[in-house]
N, C-alpha and C. Protein backbone atom coordinates (compact mmCIF):
# COMPACT_ATOMS: atom_id res chain seq x y z
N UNK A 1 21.78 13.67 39.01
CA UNK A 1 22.53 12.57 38.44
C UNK A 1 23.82 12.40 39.23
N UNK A 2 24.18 11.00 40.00
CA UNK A 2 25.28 10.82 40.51
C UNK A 2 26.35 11.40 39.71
N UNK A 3 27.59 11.88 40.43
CA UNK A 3 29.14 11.96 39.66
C UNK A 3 29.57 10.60 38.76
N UNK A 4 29.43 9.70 39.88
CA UNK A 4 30.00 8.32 39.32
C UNK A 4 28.93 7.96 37.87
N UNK A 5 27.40 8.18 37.43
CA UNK A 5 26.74 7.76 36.37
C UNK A 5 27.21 9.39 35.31
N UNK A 6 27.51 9.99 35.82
CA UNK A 6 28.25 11.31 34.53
C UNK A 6 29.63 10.56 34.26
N UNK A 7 30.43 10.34 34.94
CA UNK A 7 31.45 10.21 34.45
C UNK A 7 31.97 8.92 34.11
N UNK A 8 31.33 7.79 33.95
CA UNK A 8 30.63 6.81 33.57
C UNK A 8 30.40 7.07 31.91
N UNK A 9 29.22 7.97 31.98
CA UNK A 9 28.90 8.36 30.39
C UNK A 9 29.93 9.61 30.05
N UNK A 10 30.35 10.17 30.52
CA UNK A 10 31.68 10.45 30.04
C UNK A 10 32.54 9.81 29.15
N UNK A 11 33.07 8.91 30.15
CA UNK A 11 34.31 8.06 29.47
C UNK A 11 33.78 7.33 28.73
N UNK A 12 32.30 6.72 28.61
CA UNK A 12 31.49 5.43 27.38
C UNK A 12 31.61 6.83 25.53
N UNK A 13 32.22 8.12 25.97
CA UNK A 13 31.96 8.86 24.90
C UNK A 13 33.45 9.31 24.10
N UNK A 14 34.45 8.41 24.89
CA UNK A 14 35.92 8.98 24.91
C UNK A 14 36.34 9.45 25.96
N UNK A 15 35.79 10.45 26.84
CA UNK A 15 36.43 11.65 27.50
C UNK A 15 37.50 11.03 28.12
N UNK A 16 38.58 12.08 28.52
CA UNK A 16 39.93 11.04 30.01
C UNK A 16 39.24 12.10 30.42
N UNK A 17 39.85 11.47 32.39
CA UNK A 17 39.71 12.41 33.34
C UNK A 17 41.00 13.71 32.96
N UNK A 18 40.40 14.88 33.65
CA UNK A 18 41.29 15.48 33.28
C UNK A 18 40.85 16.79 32.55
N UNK A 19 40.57 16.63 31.51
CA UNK A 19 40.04 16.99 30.15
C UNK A 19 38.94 17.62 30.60
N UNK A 20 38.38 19.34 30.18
CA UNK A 20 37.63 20.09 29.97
C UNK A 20 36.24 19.53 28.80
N UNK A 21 35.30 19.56 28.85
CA UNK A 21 34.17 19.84 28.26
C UNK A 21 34.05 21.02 27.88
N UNK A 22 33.93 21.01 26.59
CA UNK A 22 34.08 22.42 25.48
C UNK A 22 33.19 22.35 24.61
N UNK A 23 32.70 21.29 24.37
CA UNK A 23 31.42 20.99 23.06
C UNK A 23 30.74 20.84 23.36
N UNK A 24 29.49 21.44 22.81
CA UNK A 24 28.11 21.37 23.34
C UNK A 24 27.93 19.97 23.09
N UNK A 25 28.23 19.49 21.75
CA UNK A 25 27.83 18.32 21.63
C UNK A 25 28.10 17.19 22.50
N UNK A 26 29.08 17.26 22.74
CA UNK A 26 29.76 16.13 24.28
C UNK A 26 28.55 16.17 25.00
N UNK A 27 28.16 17.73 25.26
CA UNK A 27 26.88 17.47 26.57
C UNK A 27 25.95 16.66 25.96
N UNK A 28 25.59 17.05 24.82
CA UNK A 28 23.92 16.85 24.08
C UNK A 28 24.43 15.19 24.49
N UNK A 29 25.39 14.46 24.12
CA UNK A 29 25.61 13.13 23.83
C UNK A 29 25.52 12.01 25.27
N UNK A 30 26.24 13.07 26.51
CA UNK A 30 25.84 12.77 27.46
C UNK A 30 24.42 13.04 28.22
N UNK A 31 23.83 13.87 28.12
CA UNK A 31 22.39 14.09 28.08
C UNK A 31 21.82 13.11 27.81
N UNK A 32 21.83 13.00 26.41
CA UNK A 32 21.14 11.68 25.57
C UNK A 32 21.71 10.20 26.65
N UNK A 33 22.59 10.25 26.94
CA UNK A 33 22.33 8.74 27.49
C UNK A 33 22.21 8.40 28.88
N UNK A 34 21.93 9.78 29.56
CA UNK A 34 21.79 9.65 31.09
C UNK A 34 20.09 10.18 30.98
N UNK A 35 19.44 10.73 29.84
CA UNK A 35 18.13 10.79 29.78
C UNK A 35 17.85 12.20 30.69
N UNK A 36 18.57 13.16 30.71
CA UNK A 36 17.94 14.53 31.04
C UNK A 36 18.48 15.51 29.95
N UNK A 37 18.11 16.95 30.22
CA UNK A 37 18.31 17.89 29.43
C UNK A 37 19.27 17.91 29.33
N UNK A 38 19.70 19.04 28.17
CA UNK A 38 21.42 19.66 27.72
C UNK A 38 21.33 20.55 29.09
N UNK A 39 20.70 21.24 29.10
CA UNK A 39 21.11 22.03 30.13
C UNK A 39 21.74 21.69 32.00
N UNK A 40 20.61 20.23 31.79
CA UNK A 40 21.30 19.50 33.39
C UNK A 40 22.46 19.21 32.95
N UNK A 41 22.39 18.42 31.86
CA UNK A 41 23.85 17.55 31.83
C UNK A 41 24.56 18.90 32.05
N UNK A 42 24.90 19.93 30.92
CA UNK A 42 25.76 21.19 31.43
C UNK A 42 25.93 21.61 32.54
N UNK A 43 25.33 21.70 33.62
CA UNK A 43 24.97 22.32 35.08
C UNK A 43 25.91 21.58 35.59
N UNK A 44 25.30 20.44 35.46
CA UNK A 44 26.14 18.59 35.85
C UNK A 44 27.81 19.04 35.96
N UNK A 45 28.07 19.37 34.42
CA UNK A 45 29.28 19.39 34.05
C UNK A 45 30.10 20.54 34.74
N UNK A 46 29.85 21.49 34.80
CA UNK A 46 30.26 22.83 35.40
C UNK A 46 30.26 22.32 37.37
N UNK A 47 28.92 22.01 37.98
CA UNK A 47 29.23 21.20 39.31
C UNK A 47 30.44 20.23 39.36
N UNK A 48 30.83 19.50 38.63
CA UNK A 48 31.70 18.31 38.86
C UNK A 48 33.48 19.33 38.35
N UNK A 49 33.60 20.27 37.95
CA UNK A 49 34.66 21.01 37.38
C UNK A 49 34.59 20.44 36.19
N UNK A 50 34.19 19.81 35.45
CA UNK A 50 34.13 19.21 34.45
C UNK A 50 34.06 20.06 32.79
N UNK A 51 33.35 21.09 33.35
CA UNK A 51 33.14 22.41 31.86
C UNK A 51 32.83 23.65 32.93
N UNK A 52 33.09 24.61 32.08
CA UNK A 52 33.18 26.12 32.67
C UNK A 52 31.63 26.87 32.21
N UNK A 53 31.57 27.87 32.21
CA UNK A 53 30.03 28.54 32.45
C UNK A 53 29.76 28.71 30.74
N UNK A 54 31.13 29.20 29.89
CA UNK A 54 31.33 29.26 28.77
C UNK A 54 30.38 28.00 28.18
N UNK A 55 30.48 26.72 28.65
CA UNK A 55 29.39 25.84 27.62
C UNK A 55 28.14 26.39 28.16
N UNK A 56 27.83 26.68 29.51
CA UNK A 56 26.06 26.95 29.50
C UNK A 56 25.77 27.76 28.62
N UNK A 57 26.53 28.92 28.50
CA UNK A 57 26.53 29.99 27.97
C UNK A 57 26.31 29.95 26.48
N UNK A 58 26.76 28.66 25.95
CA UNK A 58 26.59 28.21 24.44
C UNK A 58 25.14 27.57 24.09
N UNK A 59 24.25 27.58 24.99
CA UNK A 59 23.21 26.61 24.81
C UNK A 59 22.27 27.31 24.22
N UNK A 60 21.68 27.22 22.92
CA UNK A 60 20.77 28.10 22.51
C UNK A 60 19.36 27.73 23.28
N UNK A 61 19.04 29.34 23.47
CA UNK A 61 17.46 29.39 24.34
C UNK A 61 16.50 28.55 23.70
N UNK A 62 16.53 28.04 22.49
CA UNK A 62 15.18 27.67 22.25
C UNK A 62 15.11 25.75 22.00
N UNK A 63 16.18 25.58 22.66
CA UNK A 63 16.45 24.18 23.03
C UNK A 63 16.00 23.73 23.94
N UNK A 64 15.52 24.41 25.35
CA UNK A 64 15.00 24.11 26.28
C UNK A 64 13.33 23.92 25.99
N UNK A 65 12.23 25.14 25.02
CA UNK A 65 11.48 25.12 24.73
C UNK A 65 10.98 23.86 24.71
N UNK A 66 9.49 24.06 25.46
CA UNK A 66 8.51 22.76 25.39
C UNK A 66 7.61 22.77 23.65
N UNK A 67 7.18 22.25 23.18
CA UNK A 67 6.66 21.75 22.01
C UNK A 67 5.61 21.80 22.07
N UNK A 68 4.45 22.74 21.93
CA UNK A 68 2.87 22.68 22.18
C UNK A 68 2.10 21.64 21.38
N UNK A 69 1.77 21.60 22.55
CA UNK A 69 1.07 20.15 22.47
C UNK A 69 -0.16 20.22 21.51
N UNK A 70 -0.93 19.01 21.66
CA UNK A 70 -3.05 19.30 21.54
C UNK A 70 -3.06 19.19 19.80
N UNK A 71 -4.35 19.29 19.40
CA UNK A 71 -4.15 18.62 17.94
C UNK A 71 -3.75 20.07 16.96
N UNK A 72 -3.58 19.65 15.98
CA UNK A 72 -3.56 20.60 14.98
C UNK A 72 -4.37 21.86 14.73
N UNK A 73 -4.19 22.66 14.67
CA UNK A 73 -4.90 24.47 14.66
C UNK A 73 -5.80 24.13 13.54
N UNK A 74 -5.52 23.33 12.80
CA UNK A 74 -6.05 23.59 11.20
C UNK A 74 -7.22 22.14 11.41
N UNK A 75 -7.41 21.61 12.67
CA UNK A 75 -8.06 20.54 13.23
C UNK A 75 -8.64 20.97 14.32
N UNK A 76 -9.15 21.55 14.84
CA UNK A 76 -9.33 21.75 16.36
C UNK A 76 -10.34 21.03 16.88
N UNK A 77 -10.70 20.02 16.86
CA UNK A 77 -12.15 19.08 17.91
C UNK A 77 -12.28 19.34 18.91
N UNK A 78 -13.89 19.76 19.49
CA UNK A 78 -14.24 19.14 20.53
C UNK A 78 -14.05 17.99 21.19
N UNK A 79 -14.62 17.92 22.47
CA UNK A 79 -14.46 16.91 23.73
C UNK A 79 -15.90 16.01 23.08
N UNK A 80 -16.97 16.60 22.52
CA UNK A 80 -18.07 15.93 22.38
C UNK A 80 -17.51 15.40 20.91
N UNK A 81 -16.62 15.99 20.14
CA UNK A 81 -16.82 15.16 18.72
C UNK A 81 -15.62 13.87 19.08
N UNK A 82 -14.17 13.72 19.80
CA UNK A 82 -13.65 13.01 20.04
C UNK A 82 -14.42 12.05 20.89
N UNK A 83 -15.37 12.04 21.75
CA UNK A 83 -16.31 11.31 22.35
C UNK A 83 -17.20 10.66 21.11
N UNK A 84 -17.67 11.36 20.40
CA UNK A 84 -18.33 10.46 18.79
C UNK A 84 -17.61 9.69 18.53
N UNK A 85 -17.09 10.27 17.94
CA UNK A 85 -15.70 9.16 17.45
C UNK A 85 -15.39 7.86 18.17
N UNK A 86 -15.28 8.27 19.12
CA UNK A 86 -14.56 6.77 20.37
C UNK A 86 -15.60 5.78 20.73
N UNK A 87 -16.71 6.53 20.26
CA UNK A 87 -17.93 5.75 21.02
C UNK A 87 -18.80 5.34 20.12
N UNK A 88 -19.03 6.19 18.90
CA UNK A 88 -20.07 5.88 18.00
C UNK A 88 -21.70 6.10 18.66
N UNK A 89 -22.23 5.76 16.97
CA UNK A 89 -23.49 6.34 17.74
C UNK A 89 -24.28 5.37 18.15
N UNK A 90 -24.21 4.16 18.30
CA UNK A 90 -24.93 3.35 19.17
C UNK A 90 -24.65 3.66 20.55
N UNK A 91 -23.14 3.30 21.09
CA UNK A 91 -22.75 3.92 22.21
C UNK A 91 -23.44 4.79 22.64
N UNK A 92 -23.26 5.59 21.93
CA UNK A 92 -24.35 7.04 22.36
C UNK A 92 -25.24 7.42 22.58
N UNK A 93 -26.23 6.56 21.82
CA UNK A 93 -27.70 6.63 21.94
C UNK A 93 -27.95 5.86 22.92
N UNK A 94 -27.32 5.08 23.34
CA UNK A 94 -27.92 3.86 24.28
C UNK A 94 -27.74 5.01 25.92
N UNK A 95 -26.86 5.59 25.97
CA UNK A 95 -26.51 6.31 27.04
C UNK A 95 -28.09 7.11 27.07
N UNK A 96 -27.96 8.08 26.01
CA UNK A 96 -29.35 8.80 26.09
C UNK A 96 -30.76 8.04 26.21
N UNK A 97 -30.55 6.87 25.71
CA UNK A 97 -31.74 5.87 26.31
C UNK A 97 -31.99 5.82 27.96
N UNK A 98 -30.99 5.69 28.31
CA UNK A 98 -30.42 5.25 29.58
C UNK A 98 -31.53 6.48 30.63
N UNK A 99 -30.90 7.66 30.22
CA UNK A 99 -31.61 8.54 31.13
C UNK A 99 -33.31 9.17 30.61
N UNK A 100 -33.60 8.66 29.57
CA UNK A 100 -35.18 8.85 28.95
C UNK A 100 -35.61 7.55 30.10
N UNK A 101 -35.00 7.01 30.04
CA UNK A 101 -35.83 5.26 30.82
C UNK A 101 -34.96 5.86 32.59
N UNK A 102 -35.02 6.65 32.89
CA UNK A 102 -34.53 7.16 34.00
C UNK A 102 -33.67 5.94 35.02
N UNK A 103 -32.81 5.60 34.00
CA UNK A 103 -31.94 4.47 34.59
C UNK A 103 -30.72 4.76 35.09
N UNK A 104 -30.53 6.11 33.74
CA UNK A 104 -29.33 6.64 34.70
C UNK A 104 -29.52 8.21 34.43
N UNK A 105 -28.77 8.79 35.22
CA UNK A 105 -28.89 10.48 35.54
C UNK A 105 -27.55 11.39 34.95
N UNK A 106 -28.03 12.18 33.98
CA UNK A 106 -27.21 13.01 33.18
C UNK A 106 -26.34 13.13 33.65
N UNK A 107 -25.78 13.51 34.73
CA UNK A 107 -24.72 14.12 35.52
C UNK A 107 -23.86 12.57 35.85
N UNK A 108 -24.40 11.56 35.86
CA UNK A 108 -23.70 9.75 35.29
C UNK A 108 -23.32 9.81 34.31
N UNK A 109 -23.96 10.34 33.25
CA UNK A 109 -23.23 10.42 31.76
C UNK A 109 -22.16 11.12 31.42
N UNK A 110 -22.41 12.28 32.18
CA UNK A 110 -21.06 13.39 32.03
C UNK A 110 -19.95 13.03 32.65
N UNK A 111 -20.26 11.69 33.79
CA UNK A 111 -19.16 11.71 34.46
C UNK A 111 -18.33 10.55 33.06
N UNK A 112 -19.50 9.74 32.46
CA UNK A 112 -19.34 8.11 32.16
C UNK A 112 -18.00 8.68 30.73
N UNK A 113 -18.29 10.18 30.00
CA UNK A 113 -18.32 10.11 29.12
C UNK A 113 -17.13 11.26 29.19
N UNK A 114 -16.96 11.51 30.11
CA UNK A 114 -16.09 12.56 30.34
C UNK A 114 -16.52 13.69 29.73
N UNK A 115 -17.25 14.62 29.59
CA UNK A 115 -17.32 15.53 29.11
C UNK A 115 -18.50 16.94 29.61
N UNK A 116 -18.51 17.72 29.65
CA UNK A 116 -18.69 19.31 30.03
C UNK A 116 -20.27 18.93 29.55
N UNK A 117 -21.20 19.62 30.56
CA UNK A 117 -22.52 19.89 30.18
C UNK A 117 -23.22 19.93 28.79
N UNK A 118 -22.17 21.32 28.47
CA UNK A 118 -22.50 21.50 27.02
C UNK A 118 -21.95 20.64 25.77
N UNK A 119 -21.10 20.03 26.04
CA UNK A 119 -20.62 18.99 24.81
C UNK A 119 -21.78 17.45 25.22
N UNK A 120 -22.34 17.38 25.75
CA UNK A 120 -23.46 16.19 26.29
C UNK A 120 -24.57 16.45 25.58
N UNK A 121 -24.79 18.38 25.80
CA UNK A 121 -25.96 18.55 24.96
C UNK A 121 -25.66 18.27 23.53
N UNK A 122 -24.68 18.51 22.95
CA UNK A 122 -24.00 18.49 21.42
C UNK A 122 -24.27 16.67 21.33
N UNK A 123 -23.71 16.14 22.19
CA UNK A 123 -23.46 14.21 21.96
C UNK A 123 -25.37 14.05 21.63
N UNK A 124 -25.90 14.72 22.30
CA UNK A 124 -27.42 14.32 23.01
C UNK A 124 -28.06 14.43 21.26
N UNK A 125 -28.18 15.57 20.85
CA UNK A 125 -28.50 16.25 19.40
C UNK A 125 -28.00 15.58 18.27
N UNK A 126 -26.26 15.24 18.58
CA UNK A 126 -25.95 14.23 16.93
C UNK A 126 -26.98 12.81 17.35
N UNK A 127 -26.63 12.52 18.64
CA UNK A 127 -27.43 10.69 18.55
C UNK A 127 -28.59 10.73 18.02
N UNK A 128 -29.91 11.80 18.47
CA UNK A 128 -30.84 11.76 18.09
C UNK A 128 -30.99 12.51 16.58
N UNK A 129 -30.19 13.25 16.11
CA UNK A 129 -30.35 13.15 14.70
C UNK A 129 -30.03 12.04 13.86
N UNK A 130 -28.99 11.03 14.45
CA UNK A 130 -28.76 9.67 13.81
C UNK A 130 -29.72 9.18 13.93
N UNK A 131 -30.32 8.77 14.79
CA UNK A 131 -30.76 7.41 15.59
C UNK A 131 -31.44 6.79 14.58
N UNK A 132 -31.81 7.70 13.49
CA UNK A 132 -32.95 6.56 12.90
C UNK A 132 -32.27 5.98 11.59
N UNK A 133 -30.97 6.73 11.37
CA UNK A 133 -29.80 6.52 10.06
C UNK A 133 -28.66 5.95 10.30
């Protein structure tokens, strides 16, 4: 981040030149409107003389922490049941038509459908247990 866009959002927060950065929050606030971490903006701040090591030093560790991603533990889906879902079972069956009438080749489907050998065999088994319901 340029000097001139920190100290820019600096002064849009109050700050004068001059004046030490002492509150974490100052950073969090400048962070927030230059769109990177507390911790750059801090780095930021300490590079420019702007705050001393004392604010990095204030930053709790688990602020940086990423947020695990992917669905819910108490949810966990397959690649073949989110593929149901998106596609339904006409979609589906028509694919498996596709390669009974050797029009198209399994390894087309896996690519068509995104999904792993074995979740194809799973897609392959619900269609044809639908197909007739």
């Amino acid at each position: 981040m340029p000097a001139d866009l920190l100290r820019d959002a600096l002064t849009s927060i109050g700050w004068t030149a001059g004046r030490k950065v002492t509150d974490l929050a100052v950073a969090g606030r400048v962070a927030r409107r230059l769109r990177v971490s507390v911790r750059a903006a801090v780095l930021r701040l300490i590079e420019g003389q702007i705050s001393g090591w004392e604010l990095y030093k204030s930053i709790p560790p688990a602020s940086e922490e990423k947020k695990a991603g992917g669905p819910p533990a108490e949810d966990p889906r397959t690649r073949a049941i989110i593929r149901r879902d998106q596609f339904g079972r006409k979609a589906t069956s028509l694919y498996f038509r596709g390669v009974r009438a050797e029009v198209l080749d399994r390894t087309d489907v896996i690519d068509y459908l995104d999904v792993s050998d074995y979740d194809l065999d799973e897609l392959q088994a619900w269609a044809e247990d639908n197909a007739t319901g």
